[in-house]
PDB file of N, CA and C in Angstrom:
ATOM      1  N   UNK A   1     -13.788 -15.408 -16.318  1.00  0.00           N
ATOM      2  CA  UNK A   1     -13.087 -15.635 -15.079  1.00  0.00           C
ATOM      3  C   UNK A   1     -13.742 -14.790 -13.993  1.00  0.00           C
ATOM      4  N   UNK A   2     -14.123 -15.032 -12.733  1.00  0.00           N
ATOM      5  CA  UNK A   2     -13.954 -14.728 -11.663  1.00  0.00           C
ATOM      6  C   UNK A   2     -13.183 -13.939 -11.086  1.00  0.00           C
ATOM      7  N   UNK A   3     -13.390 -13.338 -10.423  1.00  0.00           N
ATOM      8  CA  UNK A   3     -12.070 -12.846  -9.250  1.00  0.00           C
ATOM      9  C   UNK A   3     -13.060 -12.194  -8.105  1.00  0.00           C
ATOM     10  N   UNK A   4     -12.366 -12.860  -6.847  1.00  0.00           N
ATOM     11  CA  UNK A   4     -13.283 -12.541  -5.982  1.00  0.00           C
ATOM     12  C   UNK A   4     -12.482 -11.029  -4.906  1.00  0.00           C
ATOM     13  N   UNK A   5     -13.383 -10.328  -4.375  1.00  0.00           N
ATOM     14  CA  UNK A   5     -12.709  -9.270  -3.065  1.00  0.00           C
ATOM     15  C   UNK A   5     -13.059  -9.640  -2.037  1.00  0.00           C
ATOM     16  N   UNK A   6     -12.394  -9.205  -0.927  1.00  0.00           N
ATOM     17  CA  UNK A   6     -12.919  -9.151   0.115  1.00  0.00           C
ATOM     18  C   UNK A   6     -12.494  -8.818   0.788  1.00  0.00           C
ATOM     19  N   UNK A   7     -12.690  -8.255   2.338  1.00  0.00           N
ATOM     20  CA  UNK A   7     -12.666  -6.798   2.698  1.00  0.00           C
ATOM     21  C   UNK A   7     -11.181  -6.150   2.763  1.00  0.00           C
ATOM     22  N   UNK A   8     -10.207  -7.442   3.297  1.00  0.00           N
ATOM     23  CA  UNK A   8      -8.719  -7.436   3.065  1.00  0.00           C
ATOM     24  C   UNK A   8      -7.914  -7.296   2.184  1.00  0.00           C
ATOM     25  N   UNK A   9      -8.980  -7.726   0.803  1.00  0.00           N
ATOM     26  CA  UNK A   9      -8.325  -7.945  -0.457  1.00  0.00           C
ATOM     27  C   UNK A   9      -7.325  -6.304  -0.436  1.00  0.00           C
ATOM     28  N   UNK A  10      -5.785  -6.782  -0.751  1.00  0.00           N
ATOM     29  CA  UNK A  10      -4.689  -5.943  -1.124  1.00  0.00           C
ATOM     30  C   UNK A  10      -5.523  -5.321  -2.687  1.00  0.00           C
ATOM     31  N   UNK A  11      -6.033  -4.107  -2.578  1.00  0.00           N
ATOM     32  CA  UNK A  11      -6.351  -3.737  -3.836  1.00  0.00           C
ATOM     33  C   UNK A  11      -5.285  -3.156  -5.053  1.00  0.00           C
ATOM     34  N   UNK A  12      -4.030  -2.885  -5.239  1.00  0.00           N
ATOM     35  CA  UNK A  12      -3.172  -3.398  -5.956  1.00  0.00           C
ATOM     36  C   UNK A  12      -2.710  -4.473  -6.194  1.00  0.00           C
ATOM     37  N   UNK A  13      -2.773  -5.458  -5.700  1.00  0.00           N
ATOM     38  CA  UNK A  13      -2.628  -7.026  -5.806  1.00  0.00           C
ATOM     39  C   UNK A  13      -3.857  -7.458  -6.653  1.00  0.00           C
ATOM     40  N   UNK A  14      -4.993  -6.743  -6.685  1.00  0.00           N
ATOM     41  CA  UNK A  14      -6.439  -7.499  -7.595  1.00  0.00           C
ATOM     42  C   UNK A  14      -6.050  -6.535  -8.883  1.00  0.00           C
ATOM     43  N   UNK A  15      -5.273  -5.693  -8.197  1.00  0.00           N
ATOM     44  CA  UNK A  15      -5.432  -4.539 -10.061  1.00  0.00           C
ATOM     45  C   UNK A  15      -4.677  -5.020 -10.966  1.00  0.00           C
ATOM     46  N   UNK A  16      -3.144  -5.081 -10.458  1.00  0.00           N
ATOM     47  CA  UNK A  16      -2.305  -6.077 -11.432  1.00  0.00           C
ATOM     48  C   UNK A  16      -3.204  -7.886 -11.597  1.00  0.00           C
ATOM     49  N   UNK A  17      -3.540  -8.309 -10.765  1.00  0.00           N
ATOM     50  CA  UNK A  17      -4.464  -9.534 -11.468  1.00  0.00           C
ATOM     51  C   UNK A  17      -5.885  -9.165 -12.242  1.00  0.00           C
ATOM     52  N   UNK A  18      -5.902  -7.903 -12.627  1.00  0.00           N
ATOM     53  CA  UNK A  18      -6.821  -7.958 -13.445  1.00  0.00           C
ATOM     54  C   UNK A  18      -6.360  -7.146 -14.738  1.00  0.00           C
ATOM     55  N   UNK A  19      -5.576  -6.519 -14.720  1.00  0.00           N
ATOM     56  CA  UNK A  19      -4.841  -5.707 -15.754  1.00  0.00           C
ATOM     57  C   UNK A  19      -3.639  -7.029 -16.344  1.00  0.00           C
ATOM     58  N   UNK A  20      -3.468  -8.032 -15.538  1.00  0.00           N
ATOM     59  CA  UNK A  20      -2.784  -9.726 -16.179  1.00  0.00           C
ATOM     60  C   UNK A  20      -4.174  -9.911 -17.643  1.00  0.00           C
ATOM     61  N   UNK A  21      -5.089 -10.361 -16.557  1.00  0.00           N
ATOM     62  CA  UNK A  21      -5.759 -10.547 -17.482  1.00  0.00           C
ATOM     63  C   UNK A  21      -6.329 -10.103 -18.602  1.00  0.00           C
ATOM     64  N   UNK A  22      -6.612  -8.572 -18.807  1.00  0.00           N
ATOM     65  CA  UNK A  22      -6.982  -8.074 -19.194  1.00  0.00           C
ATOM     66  C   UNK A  22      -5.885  -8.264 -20.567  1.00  0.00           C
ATOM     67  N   UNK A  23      -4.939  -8.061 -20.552  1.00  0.00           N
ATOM     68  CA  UNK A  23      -3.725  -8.279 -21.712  1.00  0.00           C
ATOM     69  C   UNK A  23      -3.447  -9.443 -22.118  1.00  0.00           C
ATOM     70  N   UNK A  24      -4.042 -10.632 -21.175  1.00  0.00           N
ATOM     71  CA  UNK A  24      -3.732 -11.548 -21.916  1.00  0.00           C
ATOM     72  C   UNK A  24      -4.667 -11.924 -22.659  1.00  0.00           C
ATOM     73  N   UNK A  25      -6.377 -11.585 -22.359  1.00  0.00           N
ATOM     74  CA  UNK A  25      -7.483 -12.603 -22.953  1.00  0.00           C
ATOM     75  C   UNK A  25      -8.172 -11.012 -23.506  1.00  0.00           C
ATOM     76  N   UNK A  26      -7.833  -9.911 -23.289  1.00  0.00           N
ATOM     77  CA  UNK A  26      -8.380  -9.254 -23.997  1.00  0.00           C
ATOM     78  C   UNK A  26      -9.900  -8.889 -22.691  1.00  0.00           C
ATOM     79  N   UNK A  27      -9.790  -9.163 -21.582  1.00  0.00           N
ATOM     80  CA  UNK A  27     -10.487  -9.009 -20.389  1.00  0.00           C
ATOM     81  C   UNK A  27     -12.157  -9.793 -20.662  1.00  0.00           C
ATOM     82  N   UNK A  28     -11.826 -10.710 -21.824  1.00  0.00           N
ATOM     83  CA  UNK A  28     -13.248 -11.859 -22.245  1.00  0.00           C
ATOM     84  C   UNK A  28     -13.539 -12.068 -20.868  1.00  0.00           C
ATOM     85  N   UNK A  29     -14.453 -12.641 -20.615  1.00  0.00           N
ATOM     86  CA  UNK A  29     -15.721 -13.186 -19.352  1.00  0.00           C
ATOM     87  C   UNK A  29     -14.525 -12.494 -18.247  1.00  0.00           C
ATOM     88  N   UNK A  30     -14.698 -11.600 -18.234  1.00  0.00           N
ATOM     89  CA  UNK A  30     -13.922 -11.068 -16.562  1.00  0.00           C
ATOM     90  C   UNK A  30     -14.886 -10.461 -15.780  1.00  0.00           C
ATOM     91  N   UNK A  31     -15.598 -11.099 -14.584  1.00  0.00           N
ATOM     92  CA  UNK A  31     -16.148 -10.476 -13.200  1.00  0.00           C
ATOM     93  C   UNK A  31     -15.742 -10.123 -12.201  1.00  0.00           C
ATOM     94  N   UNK A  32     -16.175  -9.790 -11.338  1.00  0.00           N
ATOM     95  CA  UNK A  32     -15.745  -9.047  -9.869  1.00  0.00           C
ATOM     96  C   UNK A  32     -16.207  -9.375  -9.029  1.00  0.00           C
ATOM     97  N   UNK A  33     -16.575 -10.227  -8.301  1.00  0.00           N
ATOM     98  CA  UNK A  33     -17.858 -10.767  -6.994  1.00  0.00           C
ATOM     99  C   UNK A  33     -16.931 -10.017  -5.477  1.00  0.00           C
ATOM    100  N   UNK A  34     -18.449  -9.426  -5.047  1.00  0.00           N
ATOM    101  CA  UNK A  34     -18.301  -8.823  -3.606  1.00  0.00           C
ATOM    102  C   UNK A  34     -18.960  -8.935  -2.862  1.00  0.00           C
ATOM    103  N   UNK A  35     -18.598  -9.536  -1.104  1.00  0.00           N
ATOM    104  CA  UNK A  35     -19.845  -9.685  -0.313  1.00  0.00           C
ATOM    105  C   UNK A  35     -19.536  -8.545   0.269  1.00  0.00           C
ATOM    106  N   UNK A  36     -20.206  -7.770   0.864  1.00  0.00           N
ATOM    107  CA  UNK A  36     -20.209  -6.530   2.328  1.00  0.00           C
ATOM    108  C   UNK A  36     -19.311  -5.553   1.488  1.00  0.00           C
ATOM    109  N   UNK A  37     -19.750  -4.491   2.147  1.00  0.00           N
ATOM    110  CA  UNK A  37     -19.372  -3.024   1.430  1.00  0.00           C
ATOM    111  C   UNK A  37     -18.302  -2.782   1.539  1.00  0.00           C
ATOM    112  N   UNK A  38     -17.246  -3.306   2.950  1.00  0.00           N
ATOM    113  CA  UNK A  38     -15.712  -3.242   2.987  1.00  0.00           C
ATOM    114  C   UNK A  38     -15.322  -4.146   1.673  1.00  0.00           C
ATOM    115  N   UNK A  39     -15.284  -5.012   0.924  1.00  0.00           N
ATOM    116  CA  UNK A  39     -15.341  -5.842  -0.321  1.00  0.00           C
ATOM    117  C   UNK A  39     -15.765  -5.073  -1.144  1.00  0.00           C
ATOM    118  N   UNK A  40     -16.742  -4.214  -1.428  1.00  0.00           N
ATOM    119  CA  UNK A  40     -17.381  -3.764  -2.498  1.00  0.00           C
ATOM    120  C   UNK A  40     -16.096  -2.865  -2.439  1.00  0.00           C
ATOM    121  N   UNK A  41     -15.882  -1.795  -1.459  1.00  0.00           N
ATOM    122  CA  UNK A  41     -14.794  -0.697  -1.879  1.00  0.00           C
ATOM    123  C   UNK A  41     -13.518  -0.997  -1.807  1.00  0.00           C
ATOM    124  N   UNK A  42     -12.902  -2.261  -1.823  1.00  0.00           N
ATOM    125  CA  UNK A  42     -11.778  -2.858  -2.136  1.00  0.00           C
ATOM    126  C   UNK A  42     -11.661  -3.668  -3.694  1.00  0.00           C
ATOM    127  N   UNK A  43     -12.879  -3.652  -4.150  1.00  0.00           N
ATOM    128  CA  UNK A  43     -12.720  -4.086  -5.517  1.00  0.00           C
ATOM    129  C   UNK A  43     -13.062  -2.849  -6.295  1.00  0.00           C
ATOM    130  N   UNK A  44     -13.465  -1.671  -5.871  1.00  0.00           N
ATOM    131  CA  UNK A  44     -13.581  -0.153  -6.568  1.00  0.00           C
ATOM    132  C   UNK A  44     -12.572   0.284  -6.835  1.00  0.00           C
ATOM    133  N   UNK A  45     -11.574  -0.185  -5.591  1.00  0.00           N
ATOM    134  CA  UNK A  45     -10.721   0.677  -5.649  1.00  0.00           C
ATOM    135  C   UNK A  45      -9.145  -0.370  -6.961  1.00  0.00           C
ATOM    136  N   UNK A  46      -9.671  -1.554  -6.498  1.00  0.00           N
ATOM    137  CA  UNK A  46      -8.672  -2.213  -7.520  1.00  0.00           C
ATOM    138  C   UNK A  46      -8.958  -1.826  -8.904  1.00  0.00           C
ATOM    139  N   UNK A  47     -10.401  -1.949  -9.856  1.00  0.00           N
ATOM    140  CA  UNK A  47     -10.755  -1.562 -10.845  1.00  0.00           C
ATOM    141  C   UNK A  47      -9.781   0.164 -10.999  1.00  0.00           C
ATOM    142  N   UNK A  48     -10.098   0.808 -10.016  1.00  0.00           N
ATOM    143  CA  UNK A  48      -9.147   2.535 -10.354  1.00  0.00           C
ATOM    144  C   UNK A  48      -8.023   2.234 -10.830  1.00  0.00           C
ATOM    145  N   UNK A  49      -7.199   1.161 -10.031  1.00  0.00           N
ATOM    146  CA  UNK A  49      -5.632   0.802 -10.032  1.00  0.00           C
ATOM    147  C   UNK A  49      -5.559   0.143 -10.915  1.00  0.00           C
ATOM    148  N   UNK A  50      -6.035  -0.648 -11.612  1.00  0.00           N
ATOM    149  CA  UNK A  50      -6.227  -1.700 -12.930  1.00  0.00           C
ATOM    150  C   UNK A  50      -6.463  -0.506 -14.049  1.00  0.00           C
ATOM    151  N   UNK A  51      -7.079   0.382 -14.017  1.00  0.00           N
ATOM    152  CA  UNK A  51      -7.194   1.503 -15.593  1.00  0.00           C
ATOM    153  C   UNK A  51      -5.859   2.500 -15.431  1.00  0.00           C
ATOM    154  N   UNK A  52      -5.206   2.685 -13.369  1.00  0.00           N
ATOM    155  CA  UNK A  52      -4.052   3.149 -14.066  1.00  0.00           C
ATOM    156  C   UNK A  52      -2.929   2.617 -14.954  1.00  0.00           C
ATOM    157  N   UNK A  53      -3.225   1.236 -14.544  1.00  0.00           N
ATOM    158  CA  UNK A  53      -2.131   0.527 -15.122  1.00  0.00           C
ATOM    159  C   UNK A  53      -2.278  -0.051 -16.239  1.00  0.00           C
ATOM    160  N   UNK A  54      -3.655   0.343 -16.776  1.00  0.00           N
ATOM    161  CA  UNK A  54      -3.766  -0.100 -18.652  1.00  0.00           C
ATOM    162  C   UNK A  54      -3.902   1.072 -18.995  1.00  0.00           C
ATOM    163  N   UNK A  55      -3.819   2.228 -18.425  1.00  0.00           N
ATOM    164  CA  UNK A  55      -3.367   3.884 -19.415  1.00  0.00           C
ATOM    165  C   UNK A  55      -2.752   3.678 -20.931  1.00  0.00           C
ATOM    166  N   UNK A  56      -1.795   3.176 -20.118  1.00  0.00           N
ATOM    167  CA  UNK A  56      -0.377   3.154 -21.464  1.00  0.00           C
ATOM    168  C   UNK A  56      -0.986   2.235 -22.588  1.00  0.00           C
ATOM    169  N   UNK A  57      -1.624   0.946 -22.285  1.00  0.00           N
ATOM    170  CA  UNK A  57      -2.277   0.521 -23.370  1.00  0.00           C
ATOM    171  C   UNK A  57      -3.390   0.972 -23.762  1.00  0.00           C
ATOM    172  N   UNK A  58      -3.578   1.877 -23.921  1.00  0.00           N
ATOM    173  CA  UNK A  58      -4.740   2.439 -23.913  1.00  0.00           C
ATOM    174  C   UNK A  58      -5.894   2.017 -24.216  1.00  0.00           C
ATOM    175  N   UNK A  59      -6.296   1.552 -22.828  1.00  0.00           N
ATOM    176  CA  UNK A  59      -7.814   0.412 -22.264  1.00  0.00           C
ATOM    177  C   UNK A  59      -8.146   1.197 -21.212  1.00  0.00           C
ATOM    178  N   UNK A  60      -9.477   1.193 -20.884  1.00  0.00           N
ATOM    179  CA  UNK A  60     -10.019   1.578 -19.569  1.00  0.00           C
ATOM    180  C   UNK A  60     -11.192   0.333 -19.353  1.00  0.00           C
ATOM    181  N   UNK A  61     -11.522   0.535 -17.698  1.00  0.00           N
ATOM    182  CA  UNK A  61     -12.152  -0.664 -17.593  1.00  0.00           C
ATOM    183  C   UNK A  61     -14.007  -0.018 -17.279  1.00  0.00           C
ATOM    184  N   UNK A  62     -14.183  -0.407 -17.655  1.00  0.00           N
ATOM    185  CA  UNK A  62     -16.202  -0.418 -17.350  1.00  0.00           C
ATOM    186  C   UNK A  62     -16.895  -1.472 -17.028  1.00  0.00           C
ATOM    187  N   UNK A  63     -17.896  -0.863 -15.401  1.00  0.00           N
ATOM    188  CA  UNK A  63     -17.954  -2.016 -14.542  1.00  0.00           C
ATOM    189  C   UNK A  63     -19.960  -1.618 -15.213  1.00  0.00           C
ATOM    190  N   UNK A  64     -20.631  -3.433 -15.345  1.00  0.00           N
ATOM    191  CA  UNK A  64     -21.818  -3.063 -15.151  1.00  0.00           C
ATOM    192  C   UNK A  64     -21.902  -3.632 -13.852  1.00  0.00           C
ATOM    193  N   UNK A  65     -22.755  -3.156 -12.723  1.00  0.00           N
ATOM    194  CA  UNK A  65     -22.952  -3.689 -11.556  1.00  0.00           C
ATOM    195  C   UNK A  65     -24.314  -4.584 -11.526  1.00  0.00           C
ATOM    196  N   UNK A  66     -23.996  -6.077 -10.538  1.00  0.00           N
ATOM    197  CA  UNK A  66     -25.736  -6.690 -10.828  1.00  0.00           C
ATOM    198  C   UNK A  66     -25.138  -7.506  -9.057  1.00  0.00           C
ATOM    199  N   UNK A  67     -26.463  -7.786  -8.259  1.00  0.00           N
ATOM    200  CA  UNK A  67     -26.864  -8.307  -7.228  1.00  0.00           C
ATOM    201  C   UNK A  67     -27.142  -9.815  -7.822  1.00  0.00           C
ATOM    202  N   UNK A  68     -26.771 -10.661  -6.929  1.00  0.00           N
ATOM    203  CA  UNK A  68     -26.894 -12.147  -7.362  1.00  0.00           C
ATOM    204  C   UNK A  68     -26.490 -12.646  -6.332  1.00  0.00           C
ATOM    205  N   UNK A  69     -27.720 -13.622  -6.388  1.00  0.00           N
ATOM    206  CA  UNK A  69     -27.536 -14.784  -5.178  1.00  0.00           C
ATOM    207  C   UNK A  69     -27.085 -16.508  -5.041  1.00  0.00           C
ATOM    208  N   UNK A  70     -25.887 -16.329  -4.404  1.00  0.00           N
ATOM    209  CA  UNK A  70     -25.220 -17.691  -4.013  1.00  0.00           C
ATOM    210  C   UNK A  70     -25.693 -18.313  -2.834  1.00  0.00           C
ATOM    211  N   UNK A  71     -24.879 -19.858  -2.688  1.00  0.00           N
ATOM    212  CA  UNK A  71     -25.416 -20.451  -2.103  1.00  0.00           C
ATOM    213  C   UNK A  71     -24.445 -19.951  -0.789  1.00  0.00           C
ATOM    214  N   UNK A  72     -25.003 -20.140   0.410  1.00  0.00           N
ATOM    215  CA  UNK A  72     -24.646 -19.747   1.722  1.00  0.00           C
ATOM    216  C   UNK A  72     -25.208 -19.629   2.793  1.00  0.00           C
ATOM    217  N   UNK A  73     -24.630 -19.167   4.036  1.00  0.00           N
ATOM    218  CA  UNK A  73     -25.367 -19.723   5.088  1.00  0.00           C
ATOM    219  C   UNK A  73     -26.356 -18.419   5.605  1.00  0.00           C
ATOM    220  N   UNK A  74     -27.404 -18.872   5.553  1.00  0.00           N
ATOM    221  CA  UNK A  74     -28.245 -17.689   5.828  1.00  0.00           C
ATOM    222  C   UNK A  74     -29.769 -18.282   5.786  1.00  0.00           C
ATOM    223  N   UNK A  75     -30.979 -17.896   6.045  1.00  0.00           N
ATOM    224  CA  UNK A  75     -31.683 -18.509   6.439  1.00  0.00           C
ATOM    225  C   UNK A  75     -32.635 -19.162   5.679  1.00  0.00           C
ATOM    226  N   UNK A  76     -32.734 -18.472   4.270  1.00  0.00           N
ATOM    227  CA  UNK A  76     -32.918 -19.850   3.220  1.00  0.00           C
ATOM    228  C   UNK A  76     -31.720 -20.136   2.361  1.00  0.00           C
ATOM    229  N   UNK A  77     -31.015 -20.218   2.585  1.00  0.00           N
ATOM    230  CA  UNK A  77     -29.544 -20.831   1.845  1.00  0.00           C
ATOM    231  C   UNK A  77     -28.911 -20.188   0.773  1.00  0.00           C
ATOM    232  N   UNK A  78     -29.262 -18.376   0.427  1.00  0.00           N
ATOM    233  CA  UNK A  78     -28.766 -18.075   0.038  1.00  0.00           C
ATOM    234  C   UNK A  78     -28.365 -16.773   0.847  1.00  0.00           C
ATOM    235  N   UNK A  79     -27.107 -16.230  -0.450  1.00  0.00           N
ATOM    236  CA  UNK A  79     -26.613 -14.586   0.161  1.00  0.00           C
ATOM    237  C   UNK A  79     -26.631 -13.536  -1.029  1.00  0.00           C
ATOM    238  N   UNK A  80     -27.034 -12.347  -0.982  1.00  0.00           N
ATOM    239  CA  UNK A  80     -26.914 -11.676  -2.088  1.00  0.00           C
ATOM    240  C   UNK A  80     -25.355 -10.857  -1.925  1.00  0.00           C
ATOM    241  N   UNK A  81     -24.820 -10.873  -3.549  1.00  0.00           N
ATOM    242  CA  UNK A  81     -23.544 -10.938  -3.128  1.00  0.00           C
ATOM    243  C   UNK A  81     -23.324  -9.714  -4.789  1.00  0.00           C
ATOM    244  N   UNK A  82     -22.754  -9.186  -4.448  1.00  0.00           N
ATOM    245  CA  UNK A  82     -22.181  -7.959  -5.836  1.00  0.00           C
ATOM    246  C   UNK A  82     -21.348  -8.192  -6.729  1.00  0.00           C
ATOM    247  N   UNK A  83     -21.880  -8.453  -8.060  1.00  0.00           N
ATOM    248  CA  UNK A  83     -21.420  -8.797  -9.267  1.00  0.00           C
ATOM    249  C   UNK A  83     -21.293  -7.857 -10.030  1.00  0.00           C
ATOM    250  N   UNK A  84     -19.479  -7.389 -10.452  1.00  0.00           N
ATOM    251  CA  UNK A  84     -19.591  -6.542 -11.507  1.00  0.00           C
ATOM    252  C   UNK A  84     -18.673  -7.075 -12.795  1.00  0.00           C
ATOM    253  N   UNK A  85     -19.641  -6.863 -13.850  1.00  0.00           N
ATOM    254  CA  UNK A  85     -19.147  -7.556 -15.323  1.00  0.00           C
ATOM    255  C   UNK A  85     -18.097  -6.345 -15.555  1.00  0.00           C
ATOM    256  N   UNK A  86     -16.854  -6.610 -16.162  1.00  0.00           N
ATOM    257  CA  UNK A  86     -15.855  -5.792 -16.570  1.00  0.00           C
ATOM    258  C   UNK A  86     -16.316  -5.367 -18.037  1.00  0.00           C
ATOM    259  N   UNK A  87     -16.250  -4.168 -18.336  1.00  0.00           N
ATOM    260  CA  UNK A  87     -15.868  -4.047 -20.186  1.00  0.00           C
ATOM    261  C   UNK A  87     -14.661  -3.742 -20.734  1.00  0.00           C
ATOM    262  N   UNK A  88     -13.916  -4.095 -21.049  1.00  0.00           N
ATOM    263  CA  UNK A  88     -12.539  -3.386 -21.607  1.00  0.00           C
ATOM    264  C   UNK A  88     -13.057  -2.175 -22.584  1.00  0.00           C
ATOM    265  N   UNK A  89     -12.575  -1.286 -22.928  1.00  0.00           N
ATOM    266  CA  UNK A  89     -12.867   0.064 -23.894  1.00  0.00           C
ATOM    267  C   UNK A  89     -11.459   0.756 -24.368  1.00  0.00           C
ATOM    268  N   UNK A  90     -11.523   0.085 -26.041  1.00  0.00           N
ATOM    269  CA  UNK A  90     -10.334   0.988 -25.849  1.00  0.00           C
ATOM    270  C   UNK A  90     -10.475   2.940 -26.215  1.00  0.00           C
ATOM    271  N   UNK A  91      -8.996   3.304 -25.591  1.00  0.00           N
ATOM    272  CA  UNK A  91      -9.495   4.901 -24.990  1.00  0.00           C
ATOM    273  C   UNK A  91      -8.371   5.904 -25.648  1.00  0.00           C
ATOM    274  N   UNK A  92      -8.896   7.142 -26.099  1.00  0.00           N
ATOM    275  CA  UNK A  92      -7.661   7.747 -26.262  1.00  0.00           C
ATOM    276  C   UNK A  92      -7.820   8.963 -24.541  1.00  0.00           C
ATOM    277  N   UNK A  93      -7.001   9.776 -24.640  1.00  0.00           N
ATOM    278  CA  UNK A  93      -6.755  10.643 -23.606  1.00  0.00           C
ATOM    279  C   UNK A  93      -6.821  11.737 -24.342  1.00  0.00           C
ATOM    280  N   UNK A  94      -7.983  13.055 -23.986  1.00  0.00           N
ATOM    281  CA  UNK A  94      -8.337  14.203 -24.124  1.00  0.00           C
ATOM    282  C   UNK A  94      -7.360  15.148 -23.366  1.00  0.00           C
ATOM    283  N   UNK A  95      -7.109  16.417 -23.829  1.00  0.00           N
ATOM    284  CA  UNK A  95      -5.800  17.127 -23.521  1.00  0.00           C
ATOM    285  C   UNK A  95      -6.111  17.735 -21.871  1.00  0.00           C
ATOM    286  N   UNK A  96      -7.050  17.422 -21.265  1.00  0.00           N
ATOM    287  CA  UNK A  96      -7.207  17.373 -19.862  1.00  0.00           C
ATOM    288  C   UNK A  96      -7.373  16.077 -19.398  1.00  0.00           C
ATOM    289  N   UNK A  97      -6.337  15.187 -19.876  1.00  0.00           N
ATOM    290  CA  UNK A  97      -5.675  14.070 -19.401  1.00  0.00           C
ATOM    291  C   UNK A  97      -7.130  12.797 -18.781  1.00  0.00           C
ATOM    292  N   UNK A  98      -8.166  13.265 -19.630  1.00  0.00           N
ATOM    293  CA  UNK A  98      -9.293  11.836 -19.073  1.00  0.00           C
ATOM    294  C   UNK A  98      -9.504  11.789 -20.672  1.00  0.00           C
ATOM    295  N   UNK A  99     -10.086  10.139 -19.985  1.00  0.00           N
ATOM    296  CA  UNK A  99     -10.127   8.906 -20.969  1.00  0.00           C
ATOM    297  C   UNK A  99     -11.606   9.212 -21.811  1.00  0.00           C
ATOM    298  N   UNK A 100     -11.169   9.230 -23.399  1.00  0.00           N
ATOM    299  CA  UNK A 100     -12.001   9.402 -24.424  1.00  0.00           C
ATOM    300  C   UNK A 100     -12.565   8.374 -25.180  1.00  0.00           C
ATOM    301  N   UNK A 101     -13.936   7.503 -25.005  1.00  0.00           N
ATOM    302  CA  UNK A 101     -13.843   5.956 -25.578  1.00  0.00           C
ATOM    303  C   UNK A 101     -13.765   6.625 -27.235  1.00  0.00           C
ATOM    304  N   UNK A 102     -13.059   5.562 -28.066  1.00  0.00           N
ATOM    305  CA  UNK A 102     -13.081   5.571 -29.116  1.00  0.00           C
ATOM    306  C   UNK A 102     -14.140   6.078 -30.368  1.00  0.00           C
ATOM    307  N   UNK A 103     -15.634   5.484 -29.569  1.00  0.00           N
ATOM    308  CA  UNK A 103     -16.688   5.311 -30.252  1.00  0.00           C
ATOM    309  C   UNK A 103     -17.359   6.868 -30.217  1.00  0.00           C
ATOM    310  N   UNK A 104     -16.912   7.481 -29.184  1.00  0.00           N
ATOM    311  CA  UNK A 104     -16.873   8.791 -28.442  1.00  0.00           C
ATOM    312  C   UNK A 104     -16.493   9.838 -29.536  1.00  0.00           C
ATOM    313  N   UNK A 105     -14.856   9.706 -30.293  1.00  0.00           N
ATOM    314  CA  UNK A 105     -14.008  10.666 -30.627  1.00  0.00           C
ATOM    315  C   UNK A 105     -15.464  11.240 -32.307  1.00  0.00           C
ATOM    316  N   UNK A 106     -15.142  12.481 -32.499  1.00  0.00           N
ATOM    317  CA  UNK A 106     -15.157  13.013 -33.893  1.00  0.00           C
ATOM    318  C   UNK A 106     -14.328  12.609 -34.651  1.00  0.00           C
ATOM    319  N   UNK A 107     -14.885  12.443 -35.734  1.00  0.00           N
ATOM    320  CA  UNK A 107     -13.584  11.941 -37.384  1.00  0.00           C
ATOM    321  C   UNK A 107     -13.999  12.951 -37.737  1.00  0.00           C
TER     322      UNK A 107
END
């Protein structure tokens, strides 16, 4: 799935729609597309608000970031536009309250 920002985007409004998803599909094919940097830091800031709100399930989210070009108006018909792939991770919490990936901990 998709989900697009942009510069208005309510970034608690994208966190709960991505922390939806994230519980329901297990956050499978989940992206982030951003044009212009007001967009880029409105979908930063939803991803923050989306790991507070999968704490309790204990998930955190991991963004890979990639540049990719769509079609649009510009002077050869495309735009480069900011793509970030989500990872779900599940996490425990270290006794200074940040997120420990699993693969991370000592047995």
């Amino acid at each position: 799935m998709l989900m697009k920002a942009s510069a208005v985007t309510p970034p608690t409004k994208l966190a709960g729609a991505i922390a939806h998803h994230v519980r329901e599909s297990g956050g499978e094919d989940l992206a982030l597309q951003a044009i212009g940097a007001e967009a880029v830091n409105q979908a930063m800031k939803a991803v923050a608000y989306a790991n507070i709100f999968l704490r309790e399930d204990g998930l955190a989210l991991l963004l890979l970031p990639s540049r990719v070009s769509v079609p649009g108006c510009s002077n050869d018909g495309f735009i480069q536009v900011m793509r970030f792939a989500v990872v779900v991770e599940p996490v425990t919490f270290g006794a200074d309250g940040h997120p420990v990936p699993l693969h991370c901990q000592r047995v």
